[in-house]
PDB file of N, CA and C in Angstrom:
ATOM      1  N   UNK A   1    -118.200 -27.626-189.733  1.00  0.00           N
ATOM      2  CA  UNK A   1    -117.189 -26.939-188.945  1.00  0.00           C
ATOM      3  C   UNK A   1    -116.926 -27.745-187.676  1.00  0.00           C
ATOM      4  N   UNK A   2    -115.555 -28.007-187.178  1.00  0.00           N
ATOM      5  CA  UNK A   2    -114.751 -28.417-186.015  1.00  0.00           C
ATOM      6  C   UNK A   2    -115.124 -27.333-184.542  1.00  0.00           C
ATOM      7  N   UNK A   3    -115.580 -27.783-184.099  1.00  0.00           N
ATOM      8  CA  UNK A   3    -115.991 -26.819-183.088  1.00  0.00           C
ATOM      9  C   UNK A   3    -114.880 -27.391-181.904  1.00  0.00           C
ATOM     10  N   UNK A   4    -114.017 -26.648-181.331  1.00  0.00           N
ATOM     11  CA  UNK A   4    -113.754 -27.036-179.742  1.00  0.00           C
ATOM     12  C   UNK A   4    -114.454 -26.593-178.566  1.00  0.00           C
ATOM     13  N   UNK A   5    -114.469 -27.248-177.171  1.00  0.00           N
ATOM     14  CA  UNK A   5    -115.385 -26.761-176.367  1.00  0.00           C
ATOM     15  C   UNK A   5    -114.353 -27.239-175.186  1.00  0.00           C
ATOM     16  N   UNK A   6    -113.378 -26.511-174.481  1.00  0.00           N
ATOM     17  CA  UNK A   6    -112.785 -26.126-173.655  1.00  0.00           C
ATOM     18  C   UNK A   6    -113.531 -26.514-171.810  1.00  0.00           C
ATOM     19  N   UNK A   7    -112.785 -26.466-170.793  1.00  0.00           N
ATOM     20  CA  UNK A   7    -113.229 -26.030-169.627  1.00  0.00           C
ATOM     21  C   UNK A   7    -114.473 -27.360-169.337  1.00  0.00           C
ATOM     22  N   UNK A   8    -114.348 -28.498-169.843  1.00  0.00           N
ATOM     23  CA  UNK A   8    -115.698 -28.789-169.569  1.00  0.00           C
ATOM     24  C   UNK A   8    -115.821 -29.531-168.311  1.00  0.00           C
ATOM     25  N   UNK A   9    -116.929 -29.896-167.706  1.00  0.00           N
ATOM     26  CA  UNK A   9    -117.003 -30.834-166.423  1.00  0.00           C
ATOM     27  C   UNK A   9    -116.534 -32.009-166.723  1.00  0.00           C
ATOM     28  N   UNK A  10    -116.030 -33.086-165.775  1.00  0.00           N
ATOM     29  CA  UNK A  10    -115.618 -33.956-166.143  1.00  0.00           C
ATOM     30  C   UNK A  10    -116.883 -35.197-166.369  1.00  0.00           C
ATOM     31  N   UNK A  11    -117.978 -34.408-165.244  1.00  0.00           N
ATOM     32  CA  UNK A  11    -119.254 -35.694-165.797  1.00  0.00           C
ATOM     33  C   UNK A  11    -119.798 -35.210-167.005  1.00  0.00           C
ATOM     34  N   UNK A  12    -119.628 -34.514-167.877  1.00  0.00           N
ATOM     35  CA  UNK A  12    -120.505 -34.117-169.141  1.00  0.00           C
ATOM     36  C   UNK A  12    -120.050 -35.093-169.905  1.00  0.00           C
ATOM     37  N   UNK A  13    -121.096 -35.816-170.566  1.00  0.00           N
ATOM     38  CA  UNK A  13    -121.048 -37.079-171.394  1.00  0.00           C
ATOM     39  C   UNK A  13    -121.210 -36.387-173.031  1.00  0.00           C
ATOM     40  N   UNK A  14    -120.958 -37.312-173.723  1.00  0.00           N
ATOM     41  CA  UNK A  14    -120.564 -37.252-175.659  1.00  0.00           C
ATOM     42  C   UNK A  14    -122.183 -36.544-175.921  1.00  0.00           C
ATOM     43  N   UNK A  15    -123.236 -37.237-175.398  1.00  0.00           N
ATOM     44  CA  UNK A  15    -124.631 -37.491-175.577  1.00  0.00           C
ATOM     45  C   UNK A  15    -125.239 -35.845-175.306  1.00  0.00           C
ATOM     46  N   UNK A  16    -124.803 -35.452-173.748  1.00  0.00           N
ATOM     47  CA  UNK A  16    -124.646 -33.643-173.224  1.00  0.00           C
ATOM     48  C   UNK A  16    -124.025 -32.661-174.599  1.00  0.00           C
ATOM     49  N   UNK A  17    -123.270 -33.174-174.929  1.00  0.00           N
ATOM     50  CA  UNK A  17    -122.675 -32.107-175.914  1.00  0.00           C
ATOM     51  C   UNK A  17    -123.677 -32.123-177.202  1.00  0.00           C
ATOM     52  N   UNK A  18    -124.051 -33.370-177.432  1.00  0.00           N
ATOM     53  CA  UNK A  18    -125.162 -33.478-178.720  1.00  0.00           C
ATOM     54  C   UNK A  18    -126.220 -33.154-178.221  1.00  0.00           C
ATOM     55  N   UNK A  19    -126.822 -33.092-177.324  1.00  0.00           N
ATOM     56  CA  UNK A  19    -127.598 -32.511-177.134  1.00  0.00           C
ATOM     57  C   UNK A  19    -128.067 -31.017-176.938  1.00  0.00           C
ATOM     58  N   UNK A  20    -126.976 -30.290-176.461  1.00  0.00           N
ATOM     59  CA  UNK A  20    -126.928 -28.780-176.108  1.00  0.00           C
ATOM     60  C   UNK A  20    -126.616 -28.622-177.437  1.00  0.00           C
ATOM     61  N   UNK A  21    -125.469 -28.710-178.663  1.00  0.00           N
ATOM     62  CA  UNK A  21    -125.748 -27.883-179.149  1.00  0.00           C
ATOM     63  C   UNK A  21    -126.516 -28.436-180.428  1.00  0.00           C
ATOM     64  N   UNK A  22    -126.797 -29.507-180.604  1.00  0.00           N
ATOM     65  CA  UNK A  22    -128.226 -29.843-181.590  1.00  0.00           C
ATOM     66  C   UNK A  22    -129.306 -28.854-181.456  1.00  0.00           C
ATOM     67  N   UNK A  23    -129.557 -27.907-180.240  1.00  0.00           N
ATOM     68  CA  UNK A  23    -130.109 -26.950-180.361  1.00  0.00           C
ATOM     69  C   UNK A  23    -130.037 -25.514-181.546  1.00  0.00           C
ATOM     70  N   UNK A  24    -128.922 -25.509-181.647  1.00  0.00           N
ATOM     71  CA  UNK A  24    -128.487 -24.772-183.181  1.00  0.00           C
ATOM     72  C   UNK A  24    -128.304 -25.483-184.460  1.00  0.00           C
ATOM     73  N   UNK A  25    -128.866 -26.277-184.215  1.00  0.00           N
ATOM     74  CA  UNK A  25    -129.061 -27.105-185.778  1.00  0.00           C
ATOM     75  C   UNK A  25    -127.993 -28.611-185.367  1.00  0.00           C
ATOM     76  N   UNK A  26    -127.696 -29.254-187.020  1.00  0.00           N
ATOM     77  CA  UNK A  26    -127.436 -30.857-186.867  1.00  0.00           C
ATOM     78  C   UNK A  26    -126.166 -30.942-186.646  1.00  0.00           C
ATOM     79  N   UNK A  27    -125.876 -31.711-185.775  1.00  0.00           N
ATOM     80  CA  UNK A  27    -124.729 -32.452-185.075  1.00  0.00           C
ATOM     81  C   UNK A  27    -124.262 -33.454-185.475  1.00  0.00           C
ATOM     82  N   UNK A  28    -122.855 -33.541-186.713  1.00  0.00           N
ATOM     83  CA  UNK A  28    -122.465 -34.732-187.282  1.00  0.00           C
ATOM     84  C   UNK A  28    -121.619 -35.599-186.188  1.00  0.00           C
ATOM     85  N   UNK A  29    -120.807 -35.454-185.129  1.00  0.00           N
ATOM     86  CA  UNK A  29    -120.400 -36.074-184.394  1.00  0.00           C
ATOM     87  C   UNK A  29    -120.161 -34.843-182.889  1.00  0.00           C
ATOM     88  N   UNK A  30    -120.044 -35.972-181.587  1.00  0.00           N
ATOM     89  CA  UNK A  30    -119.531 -35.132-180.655  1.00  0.00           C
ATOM     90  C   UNK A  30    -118.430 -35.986-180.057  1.00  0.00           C
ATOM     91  N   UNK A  31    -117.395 -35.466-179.485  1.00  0.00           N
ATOM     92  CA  UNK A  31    -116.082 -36.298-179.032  1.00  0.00           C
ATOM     93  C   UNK A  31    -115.663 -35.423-177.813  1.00  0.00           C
ATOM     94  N   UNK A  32    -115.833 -36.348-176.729  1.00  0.00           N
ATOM     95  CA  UNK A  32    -114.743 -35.729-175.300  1.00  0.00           C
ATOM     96  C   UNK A  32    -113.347 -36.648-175.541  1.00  0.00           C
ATOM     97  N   UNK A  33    -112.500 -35.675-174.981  1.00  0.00           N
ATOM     98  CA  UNK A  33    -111.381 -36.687-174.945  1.00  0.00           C
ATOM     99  C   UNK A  33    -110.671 -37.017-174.022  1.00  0.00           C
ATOM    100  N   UNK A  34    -110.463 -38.179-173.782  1.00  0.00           N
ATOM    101  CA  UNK A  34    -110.485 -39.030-172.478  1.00  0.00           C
ATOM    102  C   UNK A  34    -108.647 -39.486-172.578  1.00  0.00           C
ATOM    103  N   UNK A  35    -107.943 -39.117-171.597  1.00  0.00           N
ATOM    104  CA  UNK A  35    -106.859 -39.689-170.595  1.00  0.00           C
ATOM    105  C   UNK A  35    -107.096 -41.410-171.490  1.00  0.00           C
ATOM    106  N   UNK A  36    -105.802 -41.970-171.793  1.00  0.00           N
ATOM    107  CA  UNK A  36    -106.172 -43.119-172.729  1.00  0.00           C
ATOM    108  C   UNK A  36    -105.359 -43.901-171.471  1.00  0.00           C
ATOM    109  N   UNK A  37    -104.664 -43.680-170.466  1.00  0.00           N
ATOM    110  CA  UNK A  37    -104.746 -44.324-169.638  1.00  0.00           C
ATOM    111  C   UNK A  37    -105.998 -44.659-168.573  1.00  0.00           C
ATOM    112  N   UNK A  38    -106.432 -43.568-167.800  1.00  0.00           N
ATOM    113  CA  UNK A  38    -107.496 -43.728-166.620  1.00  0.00           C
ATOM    114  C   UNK A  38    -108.579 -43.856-167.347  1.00  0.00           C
ATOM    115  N   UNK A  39    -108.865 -43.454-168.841  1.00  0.00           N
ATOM    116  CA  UNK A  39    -110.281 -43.599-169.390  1.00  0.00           C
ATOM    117  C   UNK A  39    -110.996 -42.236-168.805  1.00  0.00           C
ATOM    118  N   UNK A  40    -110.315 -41.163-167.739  1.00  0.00           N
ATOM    119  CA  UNK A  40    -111.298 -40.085-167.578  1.00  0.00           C
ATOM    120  C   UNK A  40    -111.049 -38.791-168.218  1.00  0.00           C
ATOM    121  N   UNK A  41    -112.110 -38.313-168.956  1.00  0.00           N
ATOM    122  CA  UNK A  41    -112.255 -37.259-169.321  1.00  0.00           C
ATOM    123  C   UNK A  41    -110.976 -36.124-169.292  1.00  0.00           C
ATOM    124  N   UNK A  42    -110.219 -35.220-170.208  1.00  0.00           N
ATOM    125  CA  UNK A  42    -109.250 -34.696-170.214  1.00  0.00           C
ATOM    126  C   UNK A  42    -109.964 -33.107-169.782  1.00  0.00           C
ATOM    127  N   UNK A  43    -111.349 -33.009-170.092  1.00  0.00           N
ATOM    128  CA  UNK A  43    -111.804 -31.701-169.615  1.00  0.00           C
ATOM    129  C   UNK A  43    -112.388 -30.944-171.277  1.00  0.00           C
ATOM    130  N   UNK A  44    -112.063 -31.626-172.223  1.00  0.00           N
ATOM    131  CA  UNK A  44    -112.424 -30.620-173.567  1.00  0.00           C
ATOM    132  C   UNK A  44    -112.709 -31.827-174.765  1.00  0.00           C
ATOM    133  N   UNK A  45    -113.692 -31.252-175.483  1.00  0.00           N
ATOM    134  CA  UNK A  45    -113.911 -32.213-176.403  1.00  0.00           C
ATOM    135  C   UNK A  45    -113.986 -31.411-178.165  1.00  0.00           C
ATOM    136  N   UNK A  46    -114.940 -31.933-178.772  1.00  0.00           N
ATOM    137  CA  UNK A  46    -115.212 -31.324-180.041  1.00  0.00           C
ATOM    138  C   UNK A  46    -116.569 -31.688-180.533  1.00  0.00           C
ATOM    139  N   UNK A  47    -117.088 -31.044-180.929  1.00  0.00           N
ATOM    140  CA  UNK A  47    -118.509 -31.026-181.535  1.00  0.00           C
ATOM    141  C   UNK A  47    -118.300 -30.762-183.001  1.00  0.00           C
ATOM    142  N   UNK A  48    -118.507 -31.630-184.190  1.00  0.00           N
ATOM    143  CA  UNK A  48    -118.566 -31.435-185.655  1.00  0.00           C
ATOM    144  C   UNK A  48    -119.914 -31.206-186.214  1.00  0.00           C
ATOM    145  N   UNK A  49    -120.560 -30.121-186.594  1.00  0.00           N
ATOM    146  CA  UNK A  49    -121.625 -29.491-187.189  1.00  0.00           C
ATOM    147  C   UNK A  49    -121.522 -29.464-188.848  1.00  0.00           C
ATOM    148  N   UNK A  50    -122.166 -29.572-189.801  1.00  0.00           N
ATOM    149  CA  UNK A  50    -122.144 -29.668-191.167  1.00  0.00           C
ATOM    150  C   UNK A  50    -122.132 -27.776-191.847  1.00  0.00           C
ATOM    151  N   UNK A  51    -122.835 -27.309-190.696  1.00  0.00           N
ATOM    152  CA  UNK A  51    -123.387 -25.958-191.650  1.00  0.00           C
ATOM    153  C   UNK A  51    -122.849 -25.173-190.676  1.00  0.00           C
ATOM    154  N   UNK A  52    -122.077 -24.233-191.231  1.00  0.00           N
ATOM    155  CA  UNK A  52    -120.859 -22.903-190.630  1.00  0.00           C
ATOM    156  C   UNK A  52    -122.056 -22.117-189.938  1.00  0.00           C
ATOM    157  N   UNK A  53    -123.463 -21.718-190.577  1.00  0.00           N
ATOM    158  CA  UNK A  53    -123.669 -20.464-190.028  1.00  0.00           C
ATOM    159  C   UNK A  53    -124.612 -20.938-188.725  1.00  0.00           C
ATOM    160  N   UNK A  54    -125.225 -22.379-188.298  1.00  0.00           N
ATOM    161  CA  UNK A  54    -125.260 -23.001-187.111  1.00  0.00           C
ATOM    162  C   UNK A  54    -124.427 -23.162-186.536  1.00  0.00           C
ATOM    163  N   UNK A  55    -122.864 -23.737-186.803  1.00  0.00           N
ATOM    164  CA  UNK A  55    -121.919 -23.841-186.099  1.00  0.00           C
ATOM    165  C   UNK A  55    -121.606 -22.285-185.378  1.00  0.00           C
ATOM    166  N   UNK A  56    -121.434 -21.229-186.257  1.00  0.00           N
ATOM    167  CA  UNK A  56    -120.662 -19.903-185.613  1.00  0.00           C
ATOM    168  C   UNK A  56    -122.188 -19.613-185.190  1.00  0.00           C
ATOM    169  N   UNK A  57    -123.051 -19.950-184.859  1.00  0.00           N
ATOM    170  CA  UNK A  57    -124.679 -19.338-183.794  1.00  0.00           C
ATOM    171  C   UNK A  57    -124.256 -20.232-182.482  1.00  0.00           C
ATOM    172  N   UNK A  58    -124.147 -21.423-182.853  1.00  0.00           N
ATOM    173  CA  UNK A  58    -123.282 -22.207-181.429  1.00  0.00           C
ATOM    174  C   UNK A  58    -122.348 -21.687-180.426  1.00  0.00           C
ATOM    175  N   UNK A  59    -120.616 -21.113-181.271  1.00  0.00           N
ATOM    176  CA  UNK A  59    -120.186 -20.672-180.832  1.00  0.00           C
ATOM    177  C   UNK A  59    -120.530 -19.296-180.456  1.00  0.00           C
ATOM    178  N   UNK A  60    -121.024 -18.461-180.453  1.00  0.00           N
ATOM    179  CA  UNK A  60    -121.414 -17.827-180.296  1.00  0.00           C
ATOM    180  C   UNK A  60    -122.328 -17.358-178.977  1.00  0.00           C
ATOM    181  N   UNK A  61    -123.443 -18.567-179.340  1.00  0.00           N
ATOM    182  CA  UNK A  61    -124.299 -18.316-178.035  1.00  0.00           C
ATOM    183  C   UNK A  61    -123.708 -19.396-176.750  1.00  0.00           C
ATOM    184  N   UNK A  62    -123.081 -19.867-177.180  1.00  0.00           N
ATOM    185  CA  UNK A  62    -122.625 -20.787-176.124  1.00  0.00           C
ATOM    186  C   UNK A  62    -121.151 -20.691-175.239  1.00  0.00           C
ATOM    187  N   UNK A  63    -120.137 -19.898-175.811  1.00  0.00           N
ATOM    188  CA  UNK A  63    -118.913 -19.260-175.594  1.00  0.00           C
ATOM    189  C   UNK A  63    -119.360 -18.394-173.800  1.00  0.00           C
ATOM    190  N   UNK A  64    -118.607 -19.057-173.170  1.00  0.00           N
ATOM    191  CA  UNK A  64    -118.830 -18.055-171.947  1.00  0.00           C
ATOM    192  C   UNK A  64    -119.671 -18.641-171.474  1.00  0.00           C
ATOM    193  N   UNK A  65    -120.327 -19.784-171.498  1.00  0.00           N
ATOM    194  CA  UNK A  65    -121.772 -20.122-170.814  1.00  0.00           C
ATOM    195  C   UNK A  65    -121.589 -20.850-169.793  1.00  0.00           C
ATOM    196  N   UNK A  66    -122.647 -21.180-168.715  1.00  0.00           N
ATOM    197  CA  UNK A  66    -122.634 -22.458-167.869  1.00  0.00           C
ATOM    198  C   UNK A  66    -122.873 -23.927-168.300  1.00  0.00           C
ATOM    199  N   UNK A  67    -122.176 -24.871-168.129  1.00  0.00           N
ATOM    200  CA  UNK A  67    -122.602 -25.465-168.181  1.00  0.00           C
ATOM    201  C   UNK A  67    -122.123 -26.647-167.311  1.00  0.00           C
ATOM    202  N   UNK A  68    -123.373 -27.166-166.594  1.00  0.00           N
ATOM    203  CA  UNK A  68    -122.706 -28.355-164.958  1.00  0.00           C
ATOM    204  C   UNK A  68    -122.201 -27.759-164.308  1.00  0.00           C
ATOM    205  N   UNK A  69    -122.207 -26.176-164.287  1.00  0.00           N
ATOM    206  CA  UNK A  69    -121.659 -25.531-163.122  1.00  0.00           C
ATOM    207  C   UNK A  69    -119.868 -24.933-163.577  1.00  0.00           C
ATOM    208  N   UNK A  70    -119.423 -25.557-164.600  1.00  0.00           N
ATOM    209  CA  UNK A  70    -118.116 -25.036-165.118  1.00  0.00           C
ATOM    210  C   UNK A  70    -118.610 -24.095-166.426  1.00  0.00           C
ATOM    211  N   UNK A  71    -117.975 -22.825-166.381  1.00  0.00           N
ATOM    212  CA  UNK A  71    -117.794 -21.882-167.863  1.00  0.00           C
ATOM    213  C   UNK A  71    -116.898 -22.205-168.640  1.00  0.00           C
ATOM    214  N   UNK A  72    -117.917 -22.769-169.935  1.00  0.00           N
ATOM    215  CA  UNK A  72    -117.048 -23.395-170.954  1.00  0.00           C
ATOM    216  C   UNK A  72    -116.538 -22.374-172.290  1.00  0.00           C
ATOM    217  N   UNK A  73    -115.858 -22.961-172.584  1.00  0.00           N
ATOM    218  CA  UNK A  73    -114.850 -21.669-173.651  1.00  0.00           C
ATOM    219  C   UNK A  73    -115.252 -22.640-175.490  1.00  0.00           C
ATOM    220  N   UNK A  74    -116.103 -21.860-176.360  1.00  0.00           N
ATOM    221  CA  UNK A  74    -116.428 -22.084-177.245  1.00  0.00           C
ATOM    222  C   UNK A  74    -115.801 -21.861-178.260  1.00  0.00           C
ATOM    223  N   UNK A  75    -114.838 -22.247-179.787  1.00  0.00           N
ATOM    224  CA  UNK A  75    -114.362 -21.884-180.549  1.00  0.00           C
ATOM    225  C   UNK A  75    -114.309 -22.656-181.631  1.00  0.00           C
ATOM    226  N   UNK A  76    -113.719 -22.434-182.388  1.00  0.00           N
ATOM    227  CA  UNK A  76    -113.740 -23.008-184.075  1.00  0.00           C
ATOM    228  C   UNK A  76    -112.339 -23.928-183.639  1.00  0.00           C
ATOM    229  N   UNK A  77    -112.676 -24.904-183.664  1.00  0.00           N
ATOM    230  CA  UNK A  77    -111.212 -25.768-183.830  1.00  0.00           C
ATOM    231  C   UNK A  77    -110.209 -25.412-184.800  1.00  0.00           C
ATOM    232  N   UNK A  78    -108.804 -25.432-184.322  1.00  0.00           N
ATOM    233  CA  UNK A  78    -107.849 -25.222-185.072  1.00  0.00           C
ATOM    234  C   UNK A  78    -107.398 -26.673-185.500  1.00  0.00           C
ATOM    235  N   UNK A  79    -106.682 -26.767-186.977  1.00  0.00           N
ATOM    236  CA  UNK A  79    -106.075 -27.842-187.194  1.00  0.00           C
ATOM    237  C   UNK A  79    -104.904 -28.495-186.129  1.00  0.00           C
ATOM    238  N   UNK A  80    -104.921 -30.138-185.942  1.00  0.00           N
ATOM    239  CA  UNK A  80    -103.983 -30.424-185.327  1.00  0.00           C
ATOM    240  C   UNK A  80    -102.890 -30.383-185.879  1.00  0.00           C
ATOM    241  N   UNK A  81    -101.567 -29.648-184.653  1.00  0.00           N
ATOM    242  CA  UNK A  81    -100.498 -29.418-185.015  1.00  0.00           C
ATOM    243  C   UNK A  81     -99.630 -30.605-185.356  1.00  0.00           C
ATOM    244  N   UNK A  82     -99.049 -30.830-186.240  1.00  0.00           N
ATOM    245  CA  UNK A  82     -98.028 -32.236-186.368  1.00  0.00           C
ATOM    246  C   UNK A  82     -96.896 -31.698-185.029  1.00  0.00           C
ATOM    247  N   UNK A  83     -96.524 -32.989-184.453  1.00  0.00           N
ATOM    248  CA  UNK A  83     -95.600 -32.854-183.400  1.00  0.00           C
ATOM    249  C   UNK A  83     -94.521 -33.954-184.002  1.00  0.00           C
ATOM    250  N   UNK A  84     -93.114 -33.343-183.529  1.00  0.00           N
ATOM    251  CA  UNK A  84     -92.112 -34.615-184.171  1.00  0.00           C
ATOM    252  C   UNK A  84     -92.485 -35.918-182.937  1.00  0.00           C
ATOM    253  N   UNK A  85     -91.918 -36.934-183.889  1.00  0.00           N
ATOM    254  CA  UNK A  85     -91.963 -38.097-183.225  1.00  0.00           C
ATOM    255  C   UNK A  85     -91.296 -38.409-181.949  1.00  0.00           C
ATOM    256  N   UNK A  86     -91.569 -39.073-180.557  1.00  0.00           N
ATOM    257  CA  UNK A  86     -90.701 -39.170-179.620  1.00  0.00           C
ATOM    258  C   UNK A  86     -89.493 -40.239-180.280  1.00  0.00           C
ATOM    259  N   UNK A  87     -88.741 -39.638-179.197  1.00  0.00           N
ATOM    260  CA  UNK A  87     -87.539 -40.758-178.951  1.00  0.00           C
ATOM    261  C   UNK A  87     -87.602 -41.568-178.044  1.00  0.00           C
ATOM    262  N   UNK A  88     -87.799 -42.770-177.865  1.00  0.00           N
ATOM    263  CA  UNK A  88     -86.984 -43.848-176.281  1.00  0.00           C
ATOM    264  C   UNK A  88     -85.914 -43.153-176.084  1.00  0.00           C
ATOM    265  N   UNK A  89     -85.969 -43.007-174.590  1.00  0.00           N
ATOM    266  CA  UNK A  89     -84.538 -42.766-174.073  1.00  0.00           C
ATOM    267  C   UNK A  89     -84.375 -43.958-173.016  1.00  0.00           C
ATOM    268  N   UNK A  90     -84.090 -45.203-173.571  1.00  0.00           N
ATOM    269  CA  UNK A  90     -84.008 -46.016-173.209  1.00  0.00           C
ATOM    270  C   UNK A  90     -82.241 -46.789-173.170  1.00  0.00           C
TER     271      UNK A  90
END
C-alpha cells in the first residue's frame, strides 16, 4: 500500500520516514518530494509498505501525530491524477 504523509517538517529526511514507520512492519520504499528547482523539500512525501494490514496500523496510529514538532496527516495514497499537457505561451 501507497501511503501519503502530508504536513511534514521540512528537515525530516527519506531515512526519518523509514524509520518511524518500519515500526509497523516492512518498508518497501520512502520518498519526500522535493521542489525540483531549490532541491527543498515540498512538505509531503510517501511511504510504500508491502502488507495492507501494517500499512492501515501505520495510518492509523500515526494520522494526527507529532512529528519534529509539525502534526502530520496520514492516509492511503490516492492514484495520480493525469493532468493535460501544458502549452508554451510563447
Amino acid at each position: 500500500m501507497n501511503i501519503y504523509i502530508g504536513n511534514l517538517p521540512y528537515s525530516v529526511t527519506e531515512d526519518d520516514l523509514r524509520d518511524v514507520f518500519s515500526q509497523f512492519g516492512q518498508v518497501d520504499s520512502a520518498n519526500i518530494i522535493t521542489d525540483k528547482f531549490s532541491g527543498r523539500s515540498k512538505g509531503f512525501g510517501f511511504v510504500d509498505m508491502p502488507n495492507d494490514g501494517e500499512a492501515r496500523e501505520a495510518i492509523e496510529s500515526m494520522n494526527d501525530k507529532d512529528l519534529k514538532g509539525r502534526t502530520i496527516k496520514v492516509n492511503e495514497a490516492r492514484p495520480r491524477e493525469e493532468r493535460p499537457a501544458r502549452r508554451d505561451r510563447y
